[in-house]
Protein backbone atom coordinates (compact mmCIF):
# COMPACT_ATOMS: atom_id res chain seq x y z
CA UNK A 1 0.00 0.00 0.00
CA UNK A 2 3.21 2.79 0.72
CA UNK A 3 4.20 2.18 -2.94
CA UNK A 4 0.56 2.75 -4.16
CA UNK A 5 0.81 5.87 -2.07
CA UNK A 6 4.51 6.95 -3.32
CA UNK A 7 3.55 6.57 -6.83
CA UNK A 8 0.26 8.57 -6.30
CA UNK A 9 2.41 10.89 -4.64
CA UNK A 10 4.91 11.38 -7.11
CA UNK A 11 2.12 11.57 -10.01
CA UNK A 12 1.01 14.74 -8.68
CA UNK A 13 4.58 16.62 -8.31
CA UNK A 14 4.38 15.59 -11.57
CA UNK A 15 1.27 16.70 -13.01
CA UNK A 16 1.99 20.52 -10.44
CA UNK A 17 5.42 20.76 -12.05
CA UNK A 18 4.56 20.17 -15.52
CA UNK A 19 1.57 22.49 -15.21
CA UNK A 20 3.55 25.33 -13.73
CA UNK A 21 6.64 24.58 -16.53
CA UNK A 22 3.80 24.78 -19.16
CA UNK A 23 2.22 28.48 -17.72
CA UNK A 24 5.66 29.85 -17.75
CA UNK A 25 6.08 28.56 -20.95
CA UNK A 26 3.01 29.84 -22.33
CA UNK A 27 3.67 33.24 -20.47
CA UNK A 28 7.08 33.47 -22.23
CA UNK A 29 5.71 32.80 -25.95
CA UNK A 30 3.05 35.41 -24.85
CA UNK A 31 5.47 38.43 -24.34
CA UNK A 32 7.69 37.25 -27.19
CA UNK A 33 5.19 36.43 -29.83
CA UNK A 34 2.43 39.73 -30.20
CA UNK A 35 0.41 37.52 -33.41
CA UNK A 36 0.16 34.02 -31.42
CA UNK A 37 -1.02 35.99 -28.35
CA UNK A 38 -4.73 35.25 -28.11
CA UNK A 39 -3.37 31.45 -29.00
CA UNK A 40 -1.35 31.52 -25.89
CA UNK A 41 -3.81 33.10 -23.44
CA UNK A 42 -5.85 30.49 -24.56
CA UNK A 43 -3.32 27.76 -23.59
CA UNK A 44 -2.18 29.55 -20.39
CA UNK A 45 -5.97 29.72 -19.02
CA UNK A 46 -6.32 26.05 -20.32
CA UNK A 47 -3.29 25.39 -18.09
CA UNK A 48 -5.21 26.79 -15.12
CA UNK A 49 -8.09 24.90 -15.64
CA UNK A 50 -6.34 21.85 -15.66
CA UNK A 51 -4.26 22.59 -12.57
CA UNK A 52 -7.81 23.67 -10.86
CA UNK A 53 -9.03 20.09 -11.87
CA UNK A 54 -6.12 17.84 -11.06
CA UNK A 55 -5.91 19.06 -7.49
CA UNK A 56 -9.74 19.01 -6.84
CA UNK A 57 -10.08 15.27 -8.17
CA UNK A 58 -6.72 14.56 -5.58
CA UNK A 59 -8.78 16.75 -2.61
CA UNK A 60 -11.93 14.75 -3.00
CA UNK A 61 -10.22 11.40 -2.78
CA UNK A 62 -8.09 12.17 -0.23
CA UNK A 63 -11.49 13.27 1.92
CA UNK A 64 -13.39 10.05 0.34
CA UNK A 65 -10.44 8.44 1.75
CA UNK A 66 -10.46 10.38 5.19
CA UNK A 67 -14.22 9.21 5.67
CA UNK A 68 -14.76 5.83 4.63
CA UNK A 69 -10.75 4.82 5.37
């Protein structure tokens, strides 16, 4: 059960760092690129959204969890 817990652990570093690599990536092409930027606002807010979503699925199991564990 630890190394279900370590690797659920380590999925979401993952999924935090890549989103927060991706929004500074985004934010970079935004300030360098003035014709792609609507494309990259678009990409930086999707970024958000799927940040938002990631850690409210990994909230509601972990109180799931919490109550019927």
């Amino acid at each position: 059960m630890d190394l279900v817990i370590e690797i659920a652990n380590t999925l979401i570093w993952l999924i935090r760092a890549g989103a927060a690599f991706r929004l500074v990536y985004c934010m970079f092409r935004l300030i360098s690129s003035e014709e792609e930027a609507g494309q990259y606002r678009k990409r930086a807010r999707n970024v958000v959204v799927f940040y938002i979503l990631a850690e409210s699925i990994w909230e509601l199991k972990t109180l799931v969890l919490g109550y019927y564990g």
